[in-house]
Protein backbone atom coordinates (compact mmCIF):
# COMPACT_ATOMS: atom_id res chain seq x y z
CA UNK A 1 19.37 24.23 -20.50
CA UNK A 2 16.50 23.34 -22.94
CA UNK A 3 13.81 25.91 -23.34
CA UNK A 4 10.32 25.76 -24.44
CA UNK A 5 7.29 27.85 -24.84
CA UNK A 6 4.90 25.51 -23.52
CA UNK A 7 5.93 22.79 -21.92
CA UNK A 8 3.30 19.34 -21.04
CA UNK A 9 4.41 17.18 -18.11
CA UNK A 10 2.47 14.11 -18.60
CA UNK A 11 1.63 12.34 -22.52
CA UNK A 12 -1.91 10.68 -21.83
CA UNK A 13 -5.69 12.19 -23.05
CA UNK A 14 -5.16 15.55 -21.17
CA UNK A 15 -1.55 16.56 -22.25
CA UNK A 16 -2.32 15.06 -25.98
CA UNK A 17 -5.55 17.18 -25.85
CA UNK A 18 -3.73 20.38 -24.54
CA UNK A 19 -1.04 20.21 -26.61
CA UNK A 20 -3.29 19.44 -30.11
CA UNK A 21 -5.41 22.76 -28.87
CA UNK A 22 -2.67 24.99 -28.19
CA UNK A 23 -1.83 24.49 -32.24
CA UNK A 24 -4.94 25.61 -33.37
CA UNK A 25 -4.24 28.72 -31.75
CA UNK A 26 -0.65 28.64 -32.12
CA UNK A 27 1.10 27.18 -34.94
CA UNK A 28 4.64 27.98 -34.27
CA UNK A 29 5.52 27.74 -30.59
CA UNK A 30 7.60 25.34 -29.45
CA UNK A 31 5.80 22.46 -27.67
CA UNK A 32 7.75 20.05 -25.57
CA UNK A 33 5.56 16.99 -24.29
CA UNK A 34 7.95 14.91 -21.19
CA UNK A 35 6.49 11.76 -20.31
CA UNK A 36 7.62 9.00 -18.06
CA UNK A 37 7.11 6.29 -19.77
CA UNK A 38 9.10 4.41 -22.25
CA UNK A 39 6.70 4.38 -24.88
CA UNK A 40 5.04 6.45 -27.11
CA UNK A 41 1.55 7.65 -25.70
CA UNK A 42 -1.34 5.29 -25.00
CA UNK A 43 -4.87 5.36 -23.42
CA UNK A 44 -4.72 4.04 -19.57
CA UNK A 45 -8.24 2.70 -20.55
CA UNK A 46 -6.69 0.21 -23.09
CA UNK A 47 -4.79 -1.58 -20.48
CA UNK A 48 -7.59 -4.75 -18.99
CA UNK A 49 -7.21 -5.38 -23.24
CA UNK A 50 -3.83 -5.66 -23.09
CA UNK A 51 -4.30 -8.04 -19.97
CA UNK A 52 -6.87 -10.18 -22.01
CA UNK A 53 -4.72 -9.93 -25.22
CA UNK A 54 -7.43 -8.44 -26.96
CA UNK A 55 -5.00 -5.48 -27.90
CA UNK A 56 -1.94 -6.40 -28.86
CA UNK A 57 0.86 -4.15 -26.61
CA UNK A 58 2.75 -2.75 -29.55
CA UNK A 59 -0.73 -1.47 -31.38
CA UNK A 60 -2.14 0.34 -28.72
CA UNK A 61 -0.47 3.75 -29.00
CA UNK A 62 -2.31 7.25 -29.87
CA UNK A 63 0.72 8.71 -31.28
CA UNK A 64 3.48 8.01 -32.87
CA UNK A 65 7.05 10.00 -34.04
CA UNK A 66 5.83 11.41 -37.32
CA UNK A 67 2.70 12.64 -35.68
CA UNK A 68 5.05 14.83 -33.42
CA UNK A 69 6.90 15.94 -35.85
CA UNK A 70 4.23 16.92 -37.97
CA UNK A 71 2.40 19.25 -35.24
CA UNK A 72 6.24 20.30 -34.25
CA UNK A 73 6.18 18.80 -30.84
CA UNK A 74 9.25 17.94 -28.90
CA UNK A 75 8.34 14.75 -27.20
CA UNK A 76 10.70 13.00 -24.78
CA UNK A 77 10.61 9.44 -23.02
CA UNK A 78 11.79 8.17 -19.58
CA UNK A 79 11.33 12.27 -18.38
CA UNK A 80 9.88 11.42 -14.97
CA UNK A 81 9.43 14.84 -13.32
CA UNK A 82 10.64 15.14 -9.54
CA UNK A 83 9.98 18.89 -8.90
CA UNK A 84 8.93 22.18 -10.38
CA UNK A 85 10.33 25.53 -9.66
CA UNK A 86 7.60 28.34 -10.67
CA UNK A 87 9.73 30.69 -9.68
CA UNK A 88 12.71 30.13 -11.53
CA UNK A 89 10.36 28.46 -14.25
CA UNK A 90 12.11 25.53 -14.47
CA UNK A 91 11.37 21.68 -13.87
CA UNK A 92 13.72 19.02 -12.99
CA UNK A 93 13.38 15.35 -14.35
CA UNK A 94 14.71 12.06 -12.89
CA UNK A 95 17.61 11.83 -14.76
CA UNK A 96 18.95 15.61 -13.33
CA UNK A 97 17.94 17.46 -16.37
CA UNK A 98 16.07 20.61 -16.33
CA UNK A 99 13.78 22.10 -18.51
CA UNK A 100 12.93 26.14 -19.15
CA UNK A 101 9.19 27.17 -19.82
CA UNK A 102 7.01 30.31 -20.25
CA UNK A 103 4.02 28.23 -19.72
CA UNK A 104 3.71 24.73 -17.97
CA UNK A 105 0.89 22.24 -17.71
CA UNK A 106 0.99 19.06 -15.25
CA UNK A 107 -1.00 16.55 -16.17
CA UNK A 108 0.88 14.01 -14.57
CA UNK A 109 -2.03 11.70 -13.90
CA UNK A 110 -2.16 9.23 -10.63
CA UNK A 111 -0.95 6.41 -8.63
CA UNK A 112 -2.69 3.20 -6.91
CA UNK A 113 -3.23 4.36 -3.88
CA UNK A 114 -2.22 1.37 -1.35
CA UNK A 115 -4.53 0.63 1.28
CA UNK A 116 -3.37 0.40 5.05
CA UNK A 117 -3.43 -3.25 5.41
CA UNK A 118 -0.89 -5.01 7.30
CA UNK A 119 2.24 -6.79 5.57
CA UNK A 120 0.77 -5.39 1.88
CA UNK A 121 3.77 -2.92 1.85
CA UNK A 122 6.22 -6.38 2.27
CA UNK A 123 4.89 -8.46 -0.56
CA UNK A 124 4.78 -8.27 -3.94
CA UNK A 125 1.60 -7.67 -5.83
CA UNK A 126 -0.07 -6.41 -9.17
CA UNK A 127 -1.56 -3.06 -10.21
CA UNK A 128 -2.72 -1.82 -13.21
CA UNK A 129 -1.75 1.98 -14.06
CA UNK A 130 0.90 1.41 -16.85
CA UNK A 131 1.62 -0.48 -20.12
CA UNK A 132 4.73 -2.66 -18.09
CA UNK A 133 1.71 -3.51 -15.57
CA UNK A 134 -0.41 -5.12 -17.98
CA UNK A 135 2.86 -6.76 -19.26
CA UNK A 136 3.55 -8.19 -16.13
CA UNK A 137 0.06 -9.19 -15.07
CA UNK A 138 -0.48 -10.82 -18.55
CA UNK A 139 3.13 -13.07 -17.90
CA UNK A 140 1.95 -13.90 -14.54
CA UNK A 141 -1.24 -15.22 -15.50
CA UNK A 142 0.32 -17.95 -17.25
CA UNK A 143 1.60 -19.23 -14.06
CA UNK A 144 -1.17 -18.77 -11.45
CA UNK A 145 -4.47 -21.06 -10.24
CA UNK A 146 -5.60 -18.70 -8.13
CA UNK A 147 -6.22 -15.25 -8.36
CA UNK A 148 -7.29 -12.58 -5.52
CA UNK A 149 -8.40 -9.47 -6.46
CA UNK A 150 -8.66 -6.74 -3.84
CA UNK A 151 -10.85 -3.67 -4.99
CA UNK A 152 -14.17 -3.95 -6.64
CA UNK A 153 -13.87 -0.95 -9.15
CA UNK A 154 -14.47 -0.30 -12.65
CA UNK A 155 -10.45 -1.73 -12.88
CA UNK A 156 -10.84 -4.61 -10.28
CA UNK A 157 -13.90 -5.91 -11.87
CA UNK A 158 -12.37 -6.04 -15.38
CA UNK A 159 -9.25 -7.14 -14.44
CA UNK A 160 -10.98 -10.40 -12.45
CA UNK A 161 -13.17 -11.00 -15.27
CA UNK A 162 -9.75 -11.22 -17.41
CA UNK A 163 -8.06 -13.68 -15.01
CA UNK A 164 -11.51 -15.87 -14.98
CA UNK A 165 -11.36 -16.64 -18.22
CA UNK A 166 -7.78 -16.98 -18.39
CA UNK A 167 -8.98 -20.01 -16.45
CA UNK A 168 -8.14 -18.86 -12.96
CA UNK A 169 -10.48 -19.11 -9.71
CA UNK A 170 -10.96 -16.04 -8.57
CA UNK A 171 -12.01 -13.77 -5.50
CA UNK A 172 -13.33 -10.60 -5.44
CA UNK A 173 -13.07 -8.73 -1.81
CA UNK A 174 -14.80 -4.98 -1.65
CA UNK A 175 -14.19 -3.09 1.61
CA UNK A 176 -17.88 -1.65 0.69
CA UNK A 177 -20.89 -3.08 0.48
CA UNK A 178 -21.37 -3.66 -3.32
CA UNK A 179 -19.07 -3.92 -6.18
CA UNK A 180 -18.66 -0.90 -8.60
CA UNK A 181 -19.46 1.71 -5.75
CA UNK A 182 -20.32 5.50 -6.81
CA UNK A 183 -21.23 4.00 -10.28
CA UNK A 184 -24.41 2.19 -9.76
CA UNK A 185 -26.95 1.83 -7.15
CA UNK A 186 -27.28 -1.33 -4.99
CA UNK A 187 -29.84 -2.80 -7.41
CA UNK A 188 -27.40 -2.44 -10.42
CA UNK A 189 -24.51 -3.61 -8.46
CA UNK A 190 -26.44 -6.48 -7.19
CA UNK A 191 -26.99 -7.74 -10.87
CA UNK A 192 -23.20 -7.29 -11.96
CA UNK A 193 -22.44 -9.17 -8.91
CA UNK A 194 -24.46 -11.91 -9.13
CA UNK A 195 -23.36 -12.56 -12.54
CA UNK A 196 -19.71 -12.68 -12.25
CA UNK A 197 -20.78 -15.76 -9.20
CA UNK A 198 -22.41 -17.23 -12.21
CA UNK A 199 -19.16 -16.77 -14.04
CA UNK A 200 -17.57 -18.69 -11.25
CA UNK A 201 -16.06 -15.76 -9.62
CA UNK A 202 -16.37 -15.60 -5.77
CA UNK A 203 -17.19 -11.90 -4.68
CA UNK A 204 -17.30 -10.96 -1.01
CA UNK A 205 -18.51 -7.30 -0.12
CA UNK A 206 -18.32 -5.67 3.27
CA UNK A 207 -14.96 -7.39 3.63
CA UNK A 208 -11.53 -5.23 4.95
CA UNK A 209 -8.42 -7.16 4.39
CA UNK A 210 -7.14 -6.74 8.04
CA UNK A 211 -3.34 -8.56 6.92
CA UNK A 212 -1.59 -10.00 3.94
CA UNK A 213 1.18 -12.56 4.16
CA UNK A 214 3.17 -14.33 1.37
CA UNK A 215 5.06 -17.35 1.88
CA UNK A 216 6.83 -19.16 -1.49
CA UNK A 217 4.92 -17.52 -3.67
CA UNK A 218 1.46 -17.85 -2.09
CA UNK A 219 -0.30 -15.12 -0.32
CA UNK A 220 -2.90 -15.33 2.75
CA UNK A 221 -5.68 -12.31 3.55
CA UNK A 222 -6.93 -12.34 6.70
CA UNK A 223 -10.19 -10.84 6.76
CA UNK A 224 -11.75 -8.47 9.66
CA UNK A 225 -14.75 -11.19 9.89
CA UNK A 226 -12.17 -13.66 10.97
CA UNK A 227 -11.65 -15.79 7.45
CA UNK A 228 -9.04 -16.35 5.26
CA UNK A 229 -8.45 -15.98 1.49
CA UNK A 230 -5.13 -17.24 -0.23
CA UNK A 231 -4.01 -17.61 -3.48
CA UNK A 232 -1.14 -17.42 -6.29
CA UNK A 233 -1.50 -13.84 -7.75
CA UNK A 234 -2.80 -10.86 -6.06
CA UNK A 235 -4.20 -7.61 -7.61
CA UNK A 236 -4.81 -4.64 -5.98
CA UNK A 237 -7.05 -2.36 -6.99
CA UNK A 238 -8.32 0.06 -4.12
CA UNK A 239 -8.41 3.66 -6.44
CA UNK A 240 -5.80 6.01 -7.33
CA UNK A 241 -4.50 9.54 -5.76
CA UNK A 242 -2.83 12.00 -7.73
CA UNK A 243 0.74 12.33 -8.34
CA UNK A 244 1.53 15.84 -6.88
CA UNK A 245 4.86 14.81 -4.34
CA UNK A 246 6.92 16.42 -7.10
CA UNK A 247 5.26 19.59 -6.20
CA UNK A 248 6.86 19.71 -2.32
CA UNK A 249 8.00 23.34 -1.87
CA UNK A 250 6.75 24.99 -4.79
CA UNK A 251 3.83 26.65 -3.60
CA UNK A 252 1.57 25.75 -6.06
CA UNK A 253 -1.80 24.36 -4.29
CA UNK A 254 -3.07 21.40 -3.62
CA UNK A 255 -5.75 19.59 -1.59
CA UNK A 256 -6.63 16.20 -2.97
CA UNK A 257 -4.89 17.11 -5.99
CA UNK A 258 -4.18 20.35 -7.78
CA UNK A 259 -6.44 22.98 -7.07
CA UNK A 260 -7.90 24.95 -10.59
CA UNK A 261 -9.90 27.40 -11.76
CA UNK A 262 -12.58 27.29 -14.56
CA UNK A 263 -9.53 28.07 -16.93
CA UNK A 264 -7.68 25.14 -15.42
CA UNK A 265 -5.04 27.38 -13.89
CA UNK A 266 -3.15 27.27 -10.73
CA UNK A 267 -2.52 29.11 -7.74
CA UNK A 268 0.88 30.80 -9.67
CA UNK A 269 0.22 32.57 -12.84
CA UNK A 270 2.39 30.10 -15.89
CA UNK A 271 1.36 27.32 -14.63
CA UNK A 272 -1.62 25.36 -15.39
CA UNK A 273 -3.04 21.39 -14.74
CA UNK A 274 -5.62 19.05 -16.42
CA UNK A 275 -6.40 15.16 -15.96
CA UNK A 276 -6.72 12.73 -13.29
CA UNK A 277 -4.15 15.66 -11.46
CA UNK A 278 -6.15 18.61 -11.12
CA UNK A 279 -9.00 19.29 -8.42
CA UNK A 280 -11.75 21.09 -10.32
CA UNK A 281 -15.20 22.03 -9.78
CA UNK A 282 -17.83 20.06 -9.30
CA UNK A 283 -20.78 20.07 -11.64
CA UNK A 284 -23.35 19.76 -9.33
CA UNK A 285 -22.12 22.34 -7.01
CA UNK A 286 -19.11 24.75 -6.32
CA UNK A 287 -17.38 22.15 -4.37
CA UNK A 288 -14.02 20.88 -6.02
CA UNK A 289 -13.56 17.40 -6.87
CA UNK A 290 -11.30 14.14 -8.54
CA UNK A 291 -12.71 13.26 -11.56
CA UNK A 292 -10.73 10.52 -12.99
CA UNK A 293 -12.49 9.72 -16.58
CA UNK A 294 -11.09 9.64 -19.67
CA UNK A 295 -13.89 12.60 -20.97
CA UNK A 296 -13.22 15.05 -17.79
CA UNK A 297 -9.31 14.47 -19.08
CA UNK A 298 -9.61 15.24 -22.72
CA UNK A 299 -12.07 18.10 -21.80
CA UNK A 300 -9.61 20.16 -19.26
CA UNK A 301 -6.56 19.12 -21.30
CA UNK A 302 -8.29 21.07 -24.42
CA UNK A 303 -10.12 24.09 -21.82
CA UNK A 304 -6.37 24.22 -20.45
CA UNK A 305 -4.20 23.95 -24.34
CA UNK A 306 -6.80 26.89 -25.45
CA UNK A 307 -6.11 29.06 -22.41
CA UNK A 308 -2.56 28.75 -22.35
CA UNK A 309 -2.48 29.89 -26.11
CA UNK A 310 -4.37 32.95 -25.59
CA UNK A 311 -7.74 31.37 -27.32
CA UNK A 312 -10.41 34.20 -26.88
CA UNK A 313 -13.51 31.94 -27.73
CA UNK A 314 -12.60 29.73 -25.18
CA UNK A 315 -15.21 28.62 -22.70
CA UNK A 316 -14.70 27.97 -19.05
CA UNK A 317 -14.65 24.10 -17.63
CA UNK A 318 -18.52 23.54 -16.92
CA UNK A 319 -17.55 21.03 -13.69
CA UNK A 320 -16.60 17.25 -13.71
CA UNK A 321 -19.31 14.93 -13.66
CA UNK A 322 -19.01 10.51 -13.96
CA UNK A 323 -19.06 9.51 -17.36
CA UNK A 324 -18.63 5.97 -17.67
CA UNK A 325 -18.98 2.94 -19.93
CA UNK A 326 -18.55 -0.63 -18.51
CA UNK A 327 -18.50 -4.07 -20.74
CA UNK A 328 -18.55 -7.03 -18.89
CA UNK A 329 -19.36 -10.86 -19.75
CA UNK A 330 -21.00 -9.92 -23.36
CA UNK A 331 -23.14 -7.23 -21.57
CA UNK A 332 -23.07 -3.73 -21.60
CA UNK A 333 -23.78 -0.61 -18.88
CA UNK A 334 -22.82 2.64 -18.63
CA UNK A 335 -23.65 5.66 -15.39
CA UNK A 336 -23.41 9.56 -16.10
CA UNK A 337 -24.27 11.71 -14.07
CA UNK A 338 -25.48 11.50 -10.71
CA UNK A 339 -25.62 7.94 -10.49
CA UNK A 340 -24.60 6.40 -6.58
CA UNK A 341 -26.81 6.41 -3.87
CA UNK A 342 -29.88 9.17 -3.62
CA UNK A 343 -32.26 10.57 -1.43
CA UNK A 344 -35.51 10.43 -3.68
CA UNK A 345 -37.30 12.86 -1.82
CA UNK A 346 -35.30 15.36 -3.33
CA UNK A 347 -35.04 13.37 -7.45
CA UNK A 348 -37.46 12.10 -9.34
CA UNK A 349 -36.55 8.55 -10.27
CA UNK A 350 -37.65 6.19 -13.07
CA UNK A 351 -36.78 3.21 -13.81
CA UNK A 352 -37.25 -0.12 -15.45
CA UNK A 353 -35.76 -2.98 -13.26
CA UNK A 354 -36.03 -7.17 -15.08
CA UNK A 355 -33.89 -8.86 -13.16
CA UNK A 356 -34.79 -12.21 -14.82
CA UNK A 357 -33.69 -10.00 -18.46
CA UNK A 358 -30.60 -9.20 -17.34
CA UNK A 359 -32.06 -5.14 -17.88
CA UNK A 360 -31.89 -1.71 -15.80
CA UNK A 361 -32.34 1.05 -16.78
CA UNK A 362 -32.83 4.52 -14.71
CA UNK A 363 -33.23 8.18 -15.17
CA UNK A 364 -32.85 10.91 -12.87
CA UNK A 365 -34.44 14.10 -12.42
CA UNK A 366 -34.10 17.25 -10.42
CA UNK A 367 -37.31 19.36 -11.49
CA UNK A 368 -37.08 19.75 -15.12
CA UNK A 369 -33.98 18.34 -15.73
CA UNK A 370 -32.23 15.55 -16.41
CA UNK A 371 -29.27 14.80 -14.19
CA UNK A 372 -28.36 11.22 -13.69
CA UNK A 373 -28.49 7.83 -15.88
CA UNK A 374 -27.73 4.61 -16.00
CA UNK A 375 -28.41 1.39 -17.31
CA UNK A 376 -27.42 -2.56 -18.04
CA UNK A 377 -28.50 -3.79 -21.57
CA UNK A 378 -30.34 -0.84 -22.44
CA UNK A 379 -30.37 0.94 -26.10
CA UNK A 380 -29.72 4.10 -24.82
CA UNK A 381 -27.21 6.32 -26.17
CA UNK A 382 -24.95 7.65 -23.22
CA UNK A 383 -23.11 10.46 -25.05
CA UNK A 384 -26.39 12.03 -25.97
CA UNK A 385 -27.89 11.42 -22.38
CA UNK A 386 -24.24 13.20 -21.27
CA UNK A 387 -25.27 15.77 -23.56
CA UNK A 388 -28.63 16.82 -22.07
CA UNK A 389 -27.49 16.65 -18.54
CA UNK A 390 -24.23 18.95 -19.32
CA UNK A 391 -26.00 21.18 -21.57
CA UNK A 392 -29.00 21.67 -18.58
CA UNK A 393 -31.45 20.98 -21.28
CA UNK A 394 -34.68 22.08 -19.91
CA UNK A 395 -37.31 19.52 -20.61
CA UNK A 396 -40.36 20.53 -19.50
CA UNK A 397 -42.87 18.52 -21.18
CA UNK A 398 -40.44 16.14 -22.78
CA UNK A 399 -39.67 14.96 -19.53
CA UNK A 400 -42.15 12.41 -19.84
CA UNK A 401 -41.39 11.73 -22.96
CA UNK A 402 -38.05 11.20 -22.12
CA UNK A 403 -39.04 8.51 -19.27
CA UNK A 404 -41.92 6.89 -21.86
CA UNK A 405 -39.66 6.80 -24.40
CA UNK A 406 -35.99 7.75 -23.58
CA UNK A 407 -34.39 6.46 -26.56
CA UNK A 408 -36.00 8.62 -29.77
CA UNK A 409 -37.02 11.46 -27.24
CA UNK A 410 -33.15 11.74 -26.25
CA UNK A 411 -32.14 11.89 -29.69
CA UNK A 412 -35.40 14.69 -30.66
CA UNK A 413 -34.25 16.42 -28.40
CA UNK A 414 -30.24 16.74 -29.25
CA UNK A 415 -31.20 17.01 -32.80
CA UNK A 416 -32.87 20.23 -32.02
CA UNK A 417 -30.34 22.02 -29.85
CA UNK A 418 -27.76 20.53 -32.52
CA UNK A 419 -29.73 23.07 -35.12
């Protein structure tokens, strides 16, 4: 049986991140990385680029062999996990072999989650979660008219802005009321939408998908207001939920996903979980939370590489907050932060809100701090606003500064803490 000192179940941002921490700290131990896929490792991000043919499938990988055998990793393909034994420390992959480890880390990512609609579970349809997804969407787009996409999401929205301009007609159906929901507020939302009708794309919110049938190739949705919507090619793209079944009897815990500490460790001592995967606190609160963003990933993959490796500077995971960037039709937004729907009795809000511009742009306050942005065509720099909220950056009289002039006050004020 194959042993290793640490072994990383799972070769996206937070296993790459772990596994490039825990050799800082520790140069020598052997590192094995198993990952499901057939490839070498690539961003999840990447993939709507792939669909567009922006990126080119065989260019889009973060590592490759020589950059595993340079840091001494042990990195194995087509190793789909399908359980863990903690106490035995051992895991099991697809293909019956097992694997030996002092220390583990799951970071095994997610799945679509399919919604409960009638018949979906009988046709055949497209996600978007791998690099053989966007493979397969990208062939079938060659041979479709019309495209249906089912989920208005950061993913959805992409991925029917892709298929417009592949030439398709296309419909948009959100079970919510606006598109991009927990990202932007309605006003925000309003604007995307709009434009992608301008783009010819149909979008219908407030709409649940009650059944789905496909007959020769063409599929029907029967909607809960009593219409219809049928077309060639049908994406669904209703969120993900963690991939945990693997963990069945192994007494590890899990809620919504696996449940961490601050150090991103389990419920049993060895093992340890980072990424899309792992249920961690909350920010703005003790609860724990999802937070499925590429920074939350590549920040508990490196919190959980340095604790695993003994690291004694390292610092505990400060809670998951929404950090996201969004290009869409030549335009630009981005929402950190506390960014969906608020009571503004207890935030300060300010905004700037030009419709006709094609411009939005909010900040959001909770006494002297900042805690929530947005915007659509703005100048602002998101990684420094990220900065200031995670940081707590007490403002006090910069705060209107901030609002007067976010831009140069935002970067005053990082330059400072930076010293």
């Amino acid at each position: 049986m194959p042993q290793s000192k640490y072994l990383i179940v799972g070769s996206s941002h937070a296993g790459l991140s772990a596994l490039e921490t825990i050799r800082l700290s520790d140069p020598e131990g052997g590192i094995t990385l198993l990952s499901e896929e057939s490839t070498f490792p690539y961003s999840p991000t990447i993939l709507p680029y792939v669909v567009s043919g922006k990126a080119k499938p065989e260019r889009v990988f973060l590592r490759d062999e020589e950059t595993f055998k340079q840091l001494g990793v042990t990195f194995k393909m087509n190793s789909r996990v399908v359980e863990v034994d903690p106490k035995k420390h051992i895991v099991r992959v697809e293909t019956g072999q097992t694997w030996e480890y002092e220390k583990l880390l799951l970071a095994t990512g997610g799945t679509p989650n399919r919604p409960n609609i009638e018949g979906l579970e009988t046709v055949s349809y497209h996600t978007l979660r791998s690099l053989h997804d966007a493979n397969r969407l990208r062939a079938s787009i060659k041979k479709a008219r019309e495209g249906i996409v089912l989920g208005a999401g950061l993913i959805g929205m992409h991925v029917a802005e892709n298929l417009a301009k592949s030439g398709l007609k296309i419909t948009v159906i959100e079970a919510r009321e606006q598109v991009l929901p927990g990202y932007f507020d309605v006003k925000a939302a309003d604007m995307i939408a709009k434009l992608f009708s301008q783009e010819g794309i149909q979008i219908l919110t407030g709409e649940k998908v009650e059944r789905v049938t496909e007959r020769v190739g063409r599929y029907e949705l029967y909607l809960s207001s009593g219409g219809t919507v049928s077309g060639d090619l049908l994406f669904v793209s209703t969120g993900t939920k963690p991939r945990i079944e693997y963990l069945n009897g192994s007494a590890i815990a899990v809620q919504d996903g696996i449940l961490v500490s601050d150090q991103m460790r389990t419920s049993l001592e060895g093992v340890w979980a980072a990424g899309d995967v792992a249920q961690a606190r909350w920010f703005f609160g003790n609860s724990k939370r999802l937070n499925p963003t590429l920074t939350n990933a590549v920040e508990q993959g490196r919190i959980a590489g340095g604790d695993m490796a003994g690291d004694p500077a390292l610092k505990p995971y400060p809670g998951g907050m929404v950090a996201n960037t969004y290009r869409f039709f030549d335009n630009s937004a981005f929402a950190i932060g506390l960014c969906g729907p608020l009571t503004e009795d207890d935030f300060e809000v300010n905004q700037i809100f030009l419709p006709s511009s094609f411009f939005y742009q909010k900040l959001v306050f909770k006494d002297d701090y900042l805690v929530g942005a947005f915007g659509i065509n703005t100048d602002l720099d998101p990684g420094i606003l990220y900065q200031l909220i995670r940081r707590r950056v007490s403002l006090g009289k910069e705060k209107s500064r901030l609002s007067a002039n976010p831009l140069e006050t935002a970067r005053i004020l990082m330059t400072q803490i930076w010293r």
